[in-house]
C-alpha atoms as a PDB file:
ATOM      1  CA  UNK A   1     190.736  83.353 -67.670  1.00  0.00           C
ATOM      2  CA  UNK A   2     188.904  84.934 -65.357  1.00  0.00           C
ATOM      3  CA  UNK A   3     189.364  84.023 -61.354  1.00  0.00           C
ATOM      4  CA  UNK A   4     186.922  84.203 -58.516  1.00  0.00           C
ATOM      5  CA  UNK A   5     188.071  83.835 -55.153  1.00  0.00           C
ATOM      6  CA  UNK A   6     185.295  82.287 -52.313  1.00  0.00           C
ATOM      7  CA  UNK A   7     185.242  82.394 -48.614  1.00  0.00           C
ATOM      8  CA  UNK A   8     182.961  79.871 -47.750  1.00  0.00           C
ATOM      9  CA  UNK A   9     181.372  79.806 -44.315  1.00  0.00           C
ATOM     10  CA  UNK A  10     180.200  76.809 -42.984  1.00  0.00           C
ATOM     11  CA  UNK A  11     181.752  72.948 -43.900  1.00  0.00           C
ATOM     12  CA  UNK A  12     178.822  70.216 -42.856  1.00  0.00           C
ATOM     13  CA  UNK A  13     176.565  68.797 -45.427  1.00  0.00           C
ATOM     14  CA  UNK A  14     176.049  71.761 -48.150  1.00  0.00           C
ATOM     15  CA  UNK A  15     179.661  73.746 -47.859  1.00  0.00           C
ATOM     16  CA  UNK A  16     181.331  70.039 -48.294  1.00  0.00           C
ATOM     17  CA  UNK A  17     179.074  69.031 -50.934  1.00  0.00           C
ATOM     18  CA  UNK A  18     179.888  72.952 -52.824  1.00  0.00           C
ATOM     19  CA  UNK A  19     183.806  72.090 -52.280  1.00  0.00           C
ATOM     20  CA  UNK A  20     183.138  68.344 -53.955  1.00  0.00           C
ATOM     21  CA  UNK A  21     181.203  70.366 -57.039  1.00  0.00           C
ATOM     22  CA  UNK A  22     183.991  72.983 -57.190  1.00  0.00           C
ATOM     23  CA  UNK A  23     186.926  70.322 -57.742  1.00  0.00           C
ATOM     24  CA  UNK A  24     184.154  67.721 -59.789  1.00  0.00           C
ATOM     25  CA  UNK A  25     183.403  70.823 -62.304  1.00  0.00           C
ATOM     26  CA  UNK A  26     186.152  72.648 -62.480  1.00  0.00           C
ATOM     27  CA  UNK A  27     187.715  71.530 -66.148  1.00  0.00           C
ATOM     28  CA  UNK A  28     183.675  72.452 -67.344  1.00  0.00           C
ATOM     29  CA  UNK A  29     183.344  75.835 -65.820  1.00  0.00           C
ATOM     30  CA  UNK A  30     187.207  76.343 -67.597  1.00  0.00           C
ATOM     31  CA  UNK A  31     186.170  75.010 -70.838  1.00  0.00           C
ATOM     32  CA  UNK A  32     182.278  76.871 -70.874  1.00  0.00           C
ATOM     33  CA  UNK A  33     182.399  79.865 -68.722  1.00  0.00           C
ATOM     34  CA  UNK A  34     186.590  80.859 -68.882  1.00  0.00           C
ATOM     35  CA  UNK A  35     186.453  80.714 -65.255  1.00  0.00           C
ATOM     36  CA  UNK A  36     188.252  79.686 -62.394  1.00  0.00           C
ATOM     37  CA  UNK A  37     186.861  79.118 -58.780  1.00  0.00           C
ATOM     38  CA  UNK A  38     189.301  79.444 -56.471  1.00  0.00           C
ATOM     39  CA  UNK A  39     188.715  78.919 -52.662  1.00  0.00           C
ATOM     40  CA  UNK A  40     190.707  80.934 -50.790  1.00  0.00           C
ATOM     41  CA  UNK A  41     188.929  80.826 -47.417  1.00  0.00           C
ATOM     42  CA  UNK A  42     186.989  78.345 -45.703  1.00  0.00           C
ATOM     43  CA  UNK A  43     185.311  78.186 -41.716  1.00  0.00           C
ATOM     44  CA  UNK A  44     183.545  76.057 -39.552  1.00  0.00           C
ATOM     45  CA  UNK A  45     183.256  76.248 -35.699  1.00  0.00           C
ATOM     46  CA  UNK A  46     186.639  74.934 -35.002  1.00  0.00           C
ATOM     47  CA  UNK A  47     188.394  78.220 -36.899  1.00  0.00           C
ATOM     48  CA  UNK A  48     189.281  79.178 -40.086  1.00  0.00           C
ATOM     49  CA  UNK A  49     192.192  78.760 -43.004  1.00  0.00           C
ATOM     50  CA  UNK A  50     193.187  80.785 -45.588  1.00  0.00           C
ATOM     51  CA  UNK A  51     195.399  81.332 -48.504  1.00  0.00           C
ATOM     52  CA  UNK A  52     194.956  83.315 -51.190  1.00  0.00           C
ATOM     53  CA  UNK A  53     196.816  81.173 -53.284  1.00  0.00           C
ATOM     54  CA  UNK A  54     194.134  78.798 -52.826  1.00  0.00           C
ATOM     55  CA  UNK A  55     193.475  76.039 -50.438  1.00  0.00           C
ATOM     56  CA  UNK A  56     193.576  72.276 -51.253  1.00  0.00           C
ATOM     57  CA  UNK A  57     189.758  71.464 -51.717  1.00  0.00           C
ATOM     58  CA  UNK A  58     190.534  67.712 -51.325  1.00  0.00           C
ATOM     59  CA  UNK A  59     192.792  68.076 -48.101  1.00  0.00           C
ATOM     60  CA  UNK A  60     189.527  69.889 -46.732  1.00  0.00           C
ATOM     61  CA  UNK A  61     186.809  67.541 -48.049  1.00  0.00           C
ATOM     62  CA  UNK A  62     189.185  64.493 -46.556  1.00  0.00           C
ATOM     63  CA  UNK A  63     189.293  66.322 -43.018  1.00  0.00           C
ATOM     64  CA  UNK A  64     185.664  66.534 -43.257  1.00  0.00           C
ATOM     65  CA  UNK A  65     185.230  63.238 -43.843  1.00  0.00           C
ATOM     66  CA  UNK A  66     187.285  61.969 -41.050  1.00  0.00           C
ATOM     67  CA  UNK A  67     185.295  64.163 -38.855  1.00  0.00           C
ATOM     68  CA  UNK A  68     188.084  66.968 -38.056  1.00  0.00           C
ATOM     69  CA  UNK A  69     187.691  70.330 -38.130  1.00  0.00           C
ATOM     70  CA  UNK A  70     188.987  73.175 -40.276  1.00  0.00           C
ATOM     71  CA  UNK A  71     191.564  73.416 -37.109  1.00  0.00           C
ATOM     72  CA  UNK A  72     193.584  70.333 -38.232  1.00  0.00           C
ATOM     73  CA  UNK A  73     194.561  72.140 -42.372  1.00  0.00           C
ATOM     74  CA  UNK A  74     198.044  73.106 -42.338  1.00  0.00           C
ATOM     75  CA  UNK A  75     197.176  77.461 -43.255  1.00  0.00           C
ATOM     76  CA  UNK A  76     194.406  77.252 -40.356  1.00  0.00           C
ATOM     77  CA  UNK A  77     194.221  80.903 -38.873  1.00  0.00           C
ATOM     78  CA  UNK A  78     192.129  83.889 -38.197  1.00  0.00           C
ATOM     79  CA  UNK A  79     190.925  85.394 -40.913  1.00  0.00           C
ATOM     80  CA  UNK A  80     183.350  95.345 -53.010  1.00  0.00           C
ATOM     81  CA  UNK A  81     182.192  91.537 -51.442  1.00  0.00           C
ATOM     82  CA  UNK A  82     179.113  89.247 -53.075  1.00  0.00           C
ATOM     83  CA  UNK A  83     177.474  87.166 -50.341  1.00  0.00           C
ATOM     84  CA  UNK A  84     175.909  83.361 -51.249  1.00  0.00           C
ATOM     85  CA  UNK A  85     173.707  82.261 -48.312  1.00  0.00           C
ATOM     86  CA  UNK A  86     172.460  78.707 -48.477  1.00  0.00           C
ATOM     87  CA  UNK A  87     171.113  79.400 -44.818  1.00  0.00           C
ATOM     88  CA  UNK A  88     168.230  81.025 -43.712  1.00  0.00           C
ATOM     89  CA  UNK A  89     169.094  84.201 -41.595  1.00  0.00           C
ATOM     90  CA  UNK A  90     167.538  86.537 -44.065  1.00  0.00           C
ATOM     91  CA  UNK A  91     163.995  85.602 -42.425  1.00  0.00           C
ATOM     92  CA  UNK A  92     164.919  87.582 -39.525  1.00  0.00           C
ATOM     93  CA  UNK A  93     165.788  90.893 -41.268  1.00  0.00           C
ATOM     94  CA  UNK A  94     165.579  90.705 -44.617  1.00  0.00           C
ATOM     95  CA  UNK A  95     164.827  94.536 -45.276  1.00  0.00           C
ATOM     96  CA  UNK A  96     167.698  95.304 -43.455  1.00  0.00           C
ATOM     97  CA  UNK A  97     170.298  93.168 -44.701  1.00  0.00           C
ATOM     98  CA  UNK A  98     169.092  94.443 -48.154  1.00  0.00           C
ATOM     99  CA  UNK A  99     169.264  98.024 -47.516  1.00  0.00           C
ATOM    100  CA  UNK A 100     172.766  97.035 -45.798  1.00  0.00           C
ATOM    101  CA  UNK A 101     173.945  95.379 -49.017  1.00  0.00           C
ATOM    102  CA  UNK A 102     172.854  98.450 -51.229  1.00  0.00           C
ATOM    103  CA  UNK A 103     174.498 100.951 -49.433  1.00  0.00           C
ATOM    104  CA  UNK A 104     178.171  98.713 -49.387  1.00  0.00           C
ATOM    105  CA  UNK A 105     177.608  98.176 -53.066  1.00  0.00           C
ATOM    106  CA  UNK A 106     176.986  94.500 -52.243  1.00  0.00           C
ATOM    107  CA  UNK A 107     174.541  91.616 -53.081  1.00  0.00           C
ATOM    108  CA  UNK A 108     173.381  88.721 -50.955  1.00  0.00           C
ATOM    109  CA  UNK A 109     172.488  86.216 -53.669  1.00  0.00           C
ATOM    110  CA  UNK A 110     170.215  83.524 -51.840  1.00  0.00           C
ATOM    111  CA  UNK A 111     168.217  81.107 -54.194  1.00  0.00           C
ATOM    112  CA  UNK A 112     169.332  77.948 -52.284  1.00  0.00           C
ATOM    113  CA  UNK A 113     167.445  79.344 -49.039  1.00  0.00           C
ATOM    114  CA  UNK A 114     164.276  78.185 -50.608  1.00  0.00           C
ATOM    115  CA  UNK A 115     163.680  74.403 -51.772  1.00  0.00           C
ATOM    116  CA  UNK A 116     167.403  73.358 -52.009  1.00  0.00           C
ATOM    117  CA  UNK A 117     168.187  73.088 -56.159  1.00  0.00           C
ATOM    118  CA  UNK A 118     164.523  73.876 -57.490  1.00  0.00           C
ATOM    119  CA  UNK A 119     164.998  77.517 -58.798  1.00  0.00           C
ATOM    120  CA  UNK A 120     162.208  78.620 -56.952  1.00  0.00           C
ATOM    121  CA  UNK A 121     163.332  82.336 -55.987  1.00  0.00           C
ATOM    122  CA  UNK A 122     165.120  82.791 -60.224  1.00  0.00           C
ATOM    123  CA  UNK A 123     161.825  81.877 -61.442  1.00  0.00           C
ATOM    124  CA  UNK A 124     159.498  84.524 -59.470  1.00  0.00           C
ATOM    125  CA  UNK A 125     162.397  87.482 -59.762  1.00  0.00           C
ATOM    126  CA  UNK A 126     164.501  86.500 -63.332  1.00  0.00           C
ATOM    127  CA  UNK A 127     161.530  85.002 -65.319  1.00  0.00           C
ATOM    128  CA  UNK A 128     158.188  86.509 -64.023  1.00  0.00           C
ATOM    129  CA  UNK A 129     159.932  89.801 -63.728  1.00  0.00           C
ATOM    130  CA  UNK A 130     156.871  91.593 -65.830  1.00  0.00           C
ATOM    131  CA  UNK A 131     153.844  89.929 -63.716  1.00  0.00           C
ATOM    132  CA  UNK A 132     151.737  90.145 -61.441  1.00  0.00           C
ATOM    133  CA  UNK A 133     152.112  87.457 -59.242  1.00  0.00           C
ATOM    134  CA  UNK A 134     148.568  86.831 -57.908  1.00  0.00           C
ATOM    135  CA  UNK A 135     148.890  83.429 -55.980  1.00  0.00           C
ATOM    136  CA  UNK A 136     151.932  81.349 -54.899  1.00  0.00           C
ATOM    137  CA  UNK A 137     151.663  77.732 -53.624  1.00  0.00           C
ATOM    138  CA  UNK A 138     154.319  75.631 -52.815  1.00  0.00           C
ATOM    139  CA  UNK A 139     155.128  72.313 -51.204  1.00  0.00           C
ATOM    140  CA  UNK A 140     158.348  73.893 -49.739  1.00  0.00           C
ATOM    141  CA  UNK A 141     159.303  71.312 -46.772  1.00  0.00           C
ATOM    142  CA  UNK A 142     160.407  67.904 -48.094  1.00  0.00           C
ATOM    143  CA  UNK A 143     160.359  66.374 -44.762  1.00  0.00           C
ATOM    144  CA  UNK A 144     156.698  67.252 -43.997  1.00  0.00           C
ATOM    145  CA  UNK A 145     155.968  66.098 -47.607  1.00  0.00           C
ATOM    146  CA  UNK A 146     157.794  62.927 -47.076  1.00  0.00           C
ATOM    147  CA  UNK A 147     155.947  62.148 -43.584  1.00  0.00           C
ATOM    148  CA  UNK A 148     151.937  62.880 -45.112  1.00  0.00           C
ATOM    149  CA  UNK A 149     152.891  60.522 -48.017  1.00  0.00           C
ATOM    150  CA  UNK A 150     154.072  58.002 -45.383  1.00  0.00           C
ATOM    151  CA  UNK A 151     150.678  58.576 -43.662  1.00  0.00           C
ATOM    152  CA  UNK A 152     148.646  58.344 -46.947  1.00  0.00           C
ATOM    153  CA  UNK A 153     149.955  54.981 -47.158  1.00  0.00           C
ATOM    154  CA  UNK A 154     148.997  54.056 -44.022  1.00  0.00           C
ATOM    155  CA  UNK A 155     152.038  54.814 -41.391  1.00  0.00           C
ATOM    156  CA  UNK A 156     151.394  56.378 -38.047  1.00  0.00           C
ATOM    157  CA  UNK A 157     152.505  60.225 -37.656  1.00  0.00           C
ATOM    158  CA  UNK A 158     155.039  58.715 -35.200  1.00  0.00           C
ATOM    159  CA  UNK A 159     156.083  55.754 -37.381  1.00  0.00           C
ATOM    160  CA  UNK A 160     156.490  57.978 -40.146  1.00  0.00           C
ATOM    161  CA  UNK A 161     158.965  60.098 -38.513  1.00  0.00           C
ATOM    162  CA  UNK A 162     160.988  58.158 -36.875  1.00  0.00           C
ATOM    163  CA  UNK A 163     161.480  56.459 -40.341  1.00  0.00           C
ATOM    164  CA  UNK A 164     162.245  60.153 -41.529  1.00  0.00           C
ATOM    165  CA  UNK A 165     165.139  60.162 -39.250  1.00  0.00           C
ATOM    166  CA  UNK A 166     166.519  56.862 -39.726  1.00  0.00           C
ATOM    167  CA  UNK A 167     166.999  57.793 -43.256  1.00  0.00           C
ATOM    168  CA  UNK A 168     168.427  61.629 -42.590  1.00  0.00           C
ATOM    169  CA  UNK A 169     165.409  63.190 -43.698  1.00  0.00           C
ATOM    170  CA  UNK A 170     164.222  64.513 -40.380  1.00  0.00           C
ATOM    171  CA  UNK A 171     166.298  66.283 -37.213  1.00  0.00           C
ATOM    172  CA  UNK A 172     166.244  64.694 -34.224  1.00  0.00           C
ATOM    173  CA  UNK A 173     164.270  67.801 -33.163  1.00  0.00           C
ATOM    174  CA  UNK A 174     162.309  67.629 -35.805  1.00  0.00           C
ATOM    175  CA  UNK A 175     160.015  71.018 -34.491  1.00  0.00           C
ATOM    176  CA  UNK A 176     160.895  73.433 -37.003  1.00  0.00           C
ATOM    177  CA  UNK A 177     159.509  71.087 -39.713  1.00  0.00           C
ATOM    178  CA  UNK A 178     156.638  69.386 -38.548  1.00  0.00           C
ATOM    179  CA  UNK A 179     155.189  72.734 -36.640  1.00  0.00           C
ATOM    180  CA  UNK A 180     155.282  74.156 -40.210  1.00  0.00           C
ATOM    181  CA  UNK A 181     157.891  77.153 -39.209  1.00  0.00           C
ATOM    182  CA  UNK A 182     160.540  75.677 -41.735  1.00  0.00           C
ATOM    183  CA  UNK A 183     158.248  76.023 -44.675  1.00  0.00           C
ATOM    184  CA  UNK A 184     157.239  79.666 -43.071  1.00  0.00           C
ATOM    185  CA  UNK A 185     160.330  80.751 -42.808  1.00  0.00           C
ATOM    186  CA  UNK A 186     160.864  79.610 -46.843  1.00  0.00           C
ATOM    187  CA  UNK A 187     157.499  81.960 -47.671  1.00  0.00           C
ATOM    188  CA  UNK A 188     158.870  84.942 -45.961  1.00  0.00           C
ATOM    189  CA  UNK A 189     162.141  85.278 -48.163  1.00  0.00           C
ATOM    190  CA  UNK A 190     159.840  84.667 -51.095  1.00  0.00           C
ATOM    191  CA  UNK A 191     157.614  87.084 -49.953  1.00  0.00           C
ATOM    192  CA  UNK A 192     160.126  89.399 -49.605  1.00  0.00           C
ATOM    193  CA  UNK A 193     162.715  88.696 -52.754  1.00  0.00           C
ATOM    194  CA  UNK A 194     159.810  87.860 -55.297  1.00  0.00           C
ATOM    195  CA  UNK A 195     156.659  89.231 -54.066  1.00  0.00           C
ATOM    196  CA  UNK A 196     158.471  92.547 -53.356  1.00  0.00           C
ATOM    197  CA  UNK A 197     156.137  92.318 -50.029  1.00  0.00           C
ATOM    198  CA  UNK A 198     157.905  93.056 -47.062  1.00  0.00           C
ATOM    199  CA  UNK A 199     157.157  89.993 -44.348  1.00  0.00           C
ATOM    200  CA  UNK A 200     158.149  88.738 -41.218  1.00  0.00           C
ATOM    201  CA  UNK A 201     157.408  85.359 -39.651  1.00  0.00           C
ATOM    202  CA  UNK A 202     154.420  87.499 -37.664  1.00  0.00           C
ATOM    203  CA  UNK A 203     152.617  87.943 -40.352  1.00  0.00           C
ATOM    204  CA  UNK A 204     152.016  84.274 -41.691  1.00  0.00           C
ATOM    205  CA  UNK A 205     149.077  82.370 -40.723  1.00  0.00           C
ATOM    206  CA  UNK A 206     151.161  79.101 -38.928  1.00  0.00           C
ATOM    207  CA  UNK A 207     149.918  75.312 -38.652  1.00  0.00           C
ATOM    208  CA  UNK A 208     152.004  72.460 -38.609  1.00  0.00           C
ATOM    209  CA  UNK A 209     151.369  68.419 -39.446  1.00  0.00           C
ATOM    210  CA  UNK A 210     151.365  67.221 -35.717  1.00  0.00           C
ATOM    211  CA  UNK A 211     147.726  67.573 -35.612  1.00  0.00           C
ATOM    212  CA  UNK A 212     146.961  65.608 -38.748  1.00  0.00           C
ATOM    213  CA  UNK A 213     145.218  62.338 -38.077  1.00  0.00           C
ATOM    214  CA  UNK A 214     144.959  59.068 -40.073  1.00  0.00           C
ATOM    215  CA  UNK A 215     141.172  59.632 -40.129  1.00  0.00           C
ATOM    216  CA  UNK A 216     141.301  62.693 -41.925  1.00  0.00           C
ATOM    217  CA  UNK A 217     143.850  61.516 -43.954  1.00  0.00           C
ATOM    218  CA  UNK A 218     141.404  58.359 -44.939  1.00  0.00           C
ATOM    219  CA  UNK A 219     138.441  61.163 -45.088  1.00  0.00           C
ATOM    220  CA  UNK A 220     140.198  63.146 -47.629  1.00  0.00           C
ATOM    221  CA  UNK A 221     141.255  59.878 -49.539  1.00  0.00           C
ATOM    222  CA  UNK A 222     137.298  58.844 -49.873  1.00  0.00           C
ATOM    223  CA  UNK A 223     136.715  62.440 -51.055  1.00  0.00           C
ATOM    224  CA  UNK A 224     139.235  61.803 -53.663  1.00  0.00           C
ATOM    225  CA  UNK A 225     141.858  64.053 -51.896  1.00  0.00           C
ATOM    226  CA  UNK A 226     145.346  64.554 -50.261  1.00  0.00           C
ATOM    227  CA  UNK A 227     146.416  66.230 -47.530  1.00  0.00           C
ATOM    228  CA  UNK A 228     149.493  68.286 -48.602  1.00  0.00           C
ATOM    229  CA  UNK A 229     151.577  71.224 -46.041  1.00  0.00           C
ATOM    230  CA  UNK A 230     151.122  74.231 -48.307  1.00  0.00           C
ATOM    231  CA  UNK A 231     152.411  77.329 -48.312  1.00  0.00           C
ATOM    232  CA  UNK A 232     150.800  80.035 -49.718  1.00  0.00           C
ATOM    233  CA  UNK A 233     150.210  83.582 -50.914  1.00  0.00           C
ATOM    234  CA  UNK A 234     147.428  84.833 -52.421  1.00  0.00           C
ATOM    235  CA  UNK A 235     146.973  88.657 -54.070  1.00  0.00           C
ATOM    236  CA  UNK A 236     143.887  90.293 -52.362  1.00  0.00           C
ATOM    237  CA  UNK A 237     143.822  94.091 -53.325  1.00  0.00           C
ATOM    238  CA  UNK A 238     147.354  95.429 -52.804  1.00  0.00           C
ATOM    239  CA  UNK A 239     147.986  92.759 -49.988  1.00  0.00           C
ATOM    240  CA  UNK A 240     149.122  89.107 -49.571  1.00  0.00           C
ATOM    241  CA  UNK A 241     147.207  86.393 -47.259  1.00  0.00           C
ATOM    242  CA  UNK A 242     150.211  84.247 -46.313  1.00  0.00           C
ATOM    243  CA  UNK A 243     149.657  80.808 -44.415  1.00  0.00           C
ATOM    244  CA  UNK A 244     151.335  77.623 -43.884  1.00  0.00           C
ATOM    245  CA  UNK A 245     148.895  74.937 -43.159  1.00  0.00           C
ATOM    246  CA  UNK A 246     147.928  71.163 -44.476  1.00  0.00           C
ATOM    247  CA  UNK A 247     145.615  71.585 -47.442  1.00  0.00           C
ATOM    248  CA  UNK A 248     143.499  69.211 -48.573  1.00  0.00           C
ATOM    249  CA  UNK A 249     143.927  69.411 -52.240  1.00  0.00           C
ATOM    250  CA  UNK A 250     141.842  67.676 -55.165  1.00  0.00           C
ATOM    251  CA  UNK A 251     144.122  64.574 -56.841  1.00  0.00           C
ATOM    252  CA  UNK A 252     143.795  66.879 -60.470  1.00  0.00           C
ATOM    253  CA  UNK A 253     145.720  69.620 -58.594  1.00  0.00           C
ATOM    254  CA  UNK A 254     149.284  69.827 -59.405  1.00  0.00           C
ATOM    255  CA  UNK A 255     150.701  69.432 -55.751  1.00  0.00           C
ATOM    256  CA  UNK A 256     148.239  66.690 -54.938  1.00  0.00           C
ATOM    257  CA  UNK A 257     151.210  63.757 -56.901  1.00  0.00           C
ATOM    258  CA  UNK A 258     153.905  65.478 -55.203  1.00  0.00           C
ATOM    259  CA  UNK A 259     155.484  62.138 -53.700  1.00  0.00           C
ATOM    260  CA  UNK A 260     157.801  61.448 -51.187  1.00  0.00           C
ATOM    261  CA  UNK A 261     161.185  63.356 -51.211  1.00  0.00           C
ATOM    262  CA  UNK A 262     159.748  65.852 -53.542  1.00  0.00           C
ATOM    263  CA  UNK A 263     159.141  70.209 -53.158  1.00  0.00           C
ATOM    264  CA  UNK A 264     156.837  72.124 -55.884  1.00  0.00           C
ATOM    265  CA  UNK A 265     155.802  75.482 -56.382  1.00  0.00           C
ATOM    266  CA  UNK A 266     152.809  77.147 -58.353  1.00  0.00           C
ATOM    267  CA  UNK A 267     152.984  80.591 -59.511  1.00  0.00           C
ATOM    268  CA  UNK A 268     149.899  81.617 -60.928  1.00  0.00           C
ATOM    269  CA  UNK A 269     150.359  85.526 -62.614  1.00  0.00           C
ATOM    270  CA  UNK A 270     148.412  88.009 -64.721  1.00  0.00           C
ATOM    271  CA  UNK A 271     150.622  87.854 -68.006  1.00  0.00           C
ATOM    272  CA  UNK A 272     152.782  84.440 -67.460  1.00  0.00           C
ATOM    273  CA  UNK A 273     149.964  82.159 -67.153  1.00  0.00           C
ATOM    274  CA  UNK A 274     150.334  79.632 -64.185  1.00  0.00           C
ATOM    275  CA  UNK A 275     153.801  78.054 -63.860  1.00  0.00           C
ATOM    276  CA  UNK A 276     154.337  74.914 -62.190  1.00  0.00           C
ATOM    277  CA  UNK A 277     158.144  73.636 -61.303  1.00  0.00           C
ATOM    278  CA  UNK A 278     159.135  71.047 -58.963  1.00  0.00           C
ATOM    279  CA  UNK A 279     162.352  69.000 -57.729  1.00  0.00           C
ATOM    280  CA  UNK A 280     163.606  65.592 -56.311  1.00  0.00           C
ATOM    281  CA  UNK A 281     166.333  65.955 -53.674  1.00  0.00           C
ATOM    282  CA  UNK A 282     167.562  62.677 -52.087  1.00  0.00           C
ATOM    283  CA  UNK A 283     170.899  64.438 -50.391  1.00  0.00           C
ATOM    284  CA  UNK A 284     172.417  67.668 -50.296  1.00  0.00           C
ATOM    285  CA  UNK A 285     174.064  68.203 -53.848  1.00  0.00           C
ATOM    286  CA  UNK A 286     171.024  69.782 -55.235  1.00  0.00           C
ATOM    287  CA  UNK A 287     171.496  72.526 -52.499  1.00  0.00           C
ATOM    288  CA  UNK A 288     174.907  72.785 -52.903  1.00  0.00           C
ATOM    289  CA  UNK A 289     174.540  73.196 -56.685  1.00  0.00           C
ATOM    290  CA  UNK A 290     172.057  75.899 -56.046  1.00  0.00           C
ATOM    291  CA  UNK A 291     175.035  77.661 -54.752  1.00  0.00           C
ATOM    292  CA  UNK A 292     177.073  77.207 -57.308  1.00  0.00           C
ATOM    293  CA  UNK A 293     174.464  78.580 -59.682  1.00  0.00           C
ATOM    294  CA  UNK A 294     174.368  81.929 -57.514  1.00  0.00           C
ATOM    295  CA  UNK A 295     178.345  81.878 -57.583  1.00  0.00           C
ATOM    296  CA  UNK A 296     178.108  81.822 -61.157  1.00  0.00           C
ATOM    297  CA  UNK A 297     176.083  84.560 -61.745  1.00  0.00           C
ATOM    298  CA  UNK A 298     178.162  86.686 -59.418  1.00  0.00           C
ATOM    299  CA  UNK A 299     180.613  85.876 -61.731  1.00  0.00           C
ATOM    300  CA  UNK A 300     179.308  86.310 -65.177  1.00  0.00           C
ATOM    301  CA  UNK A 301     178.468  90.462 -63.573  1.00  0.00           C
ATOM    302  CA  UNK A 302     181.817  90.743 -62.616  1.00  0.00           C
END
């Protein structure tokens, strides 16, 4: 049986949820894949502990829960490498922590960067390999989607976000969302890892939801239309247009019955025709499984 041993960096809502998977899945990964995942390491702001004999998932997922830190597990300490990143630090300098991995013989696998479970970033590099991808939409932030379905129903911009954060859905700085950089940030790595175009936040056209009224929403609902935040990138000679912006879209577009607590993404290409693929997340498993997917492949190249 093959054994993988994983560090994992980070314990709130995603590392937790990876460590329930882990322990949940572990007889199926045995029984289909021969494999073993073994955490050896794990770290959140309080420290770190580690034992290469493994650690006692359910010691750490009951600490969580109780609100302690890594601090309080009995090993706590100091402590050719495959990185998973579930955050989104690759925006900043994604060229260079490329060419960074290349020369160490390493490899950041990152496909839950980018709409949580939906296997946005497989799709454009595994299964489009061949095309041309000559336009990209996506509906990429749920918590923007959630707040202009709210408003299509009839909420306030203010109601509907404060109901977003009751519920988890929004930060209590909810900036990076609603000012559309969130959903930028998201079209940059896929600019980058599946448009093979190399982007920085700079070069995106950026407009958030703040500005969005109930009048236009009720003018693009007489015009048999929805306001959606889109992000997109369309193929114009050898270049991309990249924006982030609300979009009114036609209700026979794909994106337009994209509800509440749902992403999308539309990749229309030369060869692959136009693919459509889109999720429901209601917590953070989906993300977390996302992970587990990348961890998996790092294991079946092993």
């Amino acid at each position: 049986m093959k054994t993988v041993r994983l560090s994992i960096a980070g314990l709130g809502n995603v590392g937790r949820r990876l460590l329930e998977l882990i322990e949940v899945k572990r007889d199926l990964l045995r029984a289909r894949y021969d494999l073993e995942l073994r955490v050896v390491a794990a770290f959140d702001t309080s420290g770190g502990a580690e034992n290469r004999a493994g650690l006692d998932a359910a010691k750490i997922i009951a600490l969580k829960r109780e609100k302690k830190g890594i601090a309080a597990y009995p090993q706590f300490g100091r402590a050719d490498r495959r990185v998973i990143d579930a955050a989104r630090p690759l925006v900043l300098a994604y060229a260079e922590l490329a060419a960074l991995a290349r020369a160490n013989g390493a490899k950041i696998l990152h496909s839950a960067t980018v709409t949580g479970g939906l296997p946005t970033l497989n799709i454009g590099t595994r299964d489009l390999g061949a095309s041309v991808i000559e336009k990209f939409e996506g509906i990429v932030n749920g918590t923007t989607n959630y707040i202009l379905a709210r408003m299509t129903e009839g909420q306030a911009f203010d109601t509907a976000l404060k109901h977003a954060q009751e519920i988890g859905m929004a930060e209590a700085d909810p900036a990076l969302d609603v000012d559309g950089w969130d959903a930028a940030n998201k079209l940059v790595i896929i600019a980058n890892a599946v448009l093979n175009y190399p982007t920085t936040l700079k070069d995106l056209t950026v407009e958030g939801i703040r500005e969005v009224t109930q009048d236009e929403i009720q003018h693009a609902a007489e015009h048999r239309q929805v306001i959606k935040l889109i992000a997109s990138a369309e193929k114009i000679g050898n270049h991309y247009r990249l924006s982030v912006r609300p979009t009114r879209l036609e209700l026979v577009h794909p994106l337009a019955g994209v509800g509440a607590g749902m992403m999308a993404v539309i990749y229309h290409t030369d060869i692959n025709g136009t693919i459509t693929a889109l999720i429901q997340e209601h917590d953070p498993y989906p993300t977390a499984a996302a992970v587990l997917r990348d961890i998996l492949q790092v294991a079946s190249e092993k």
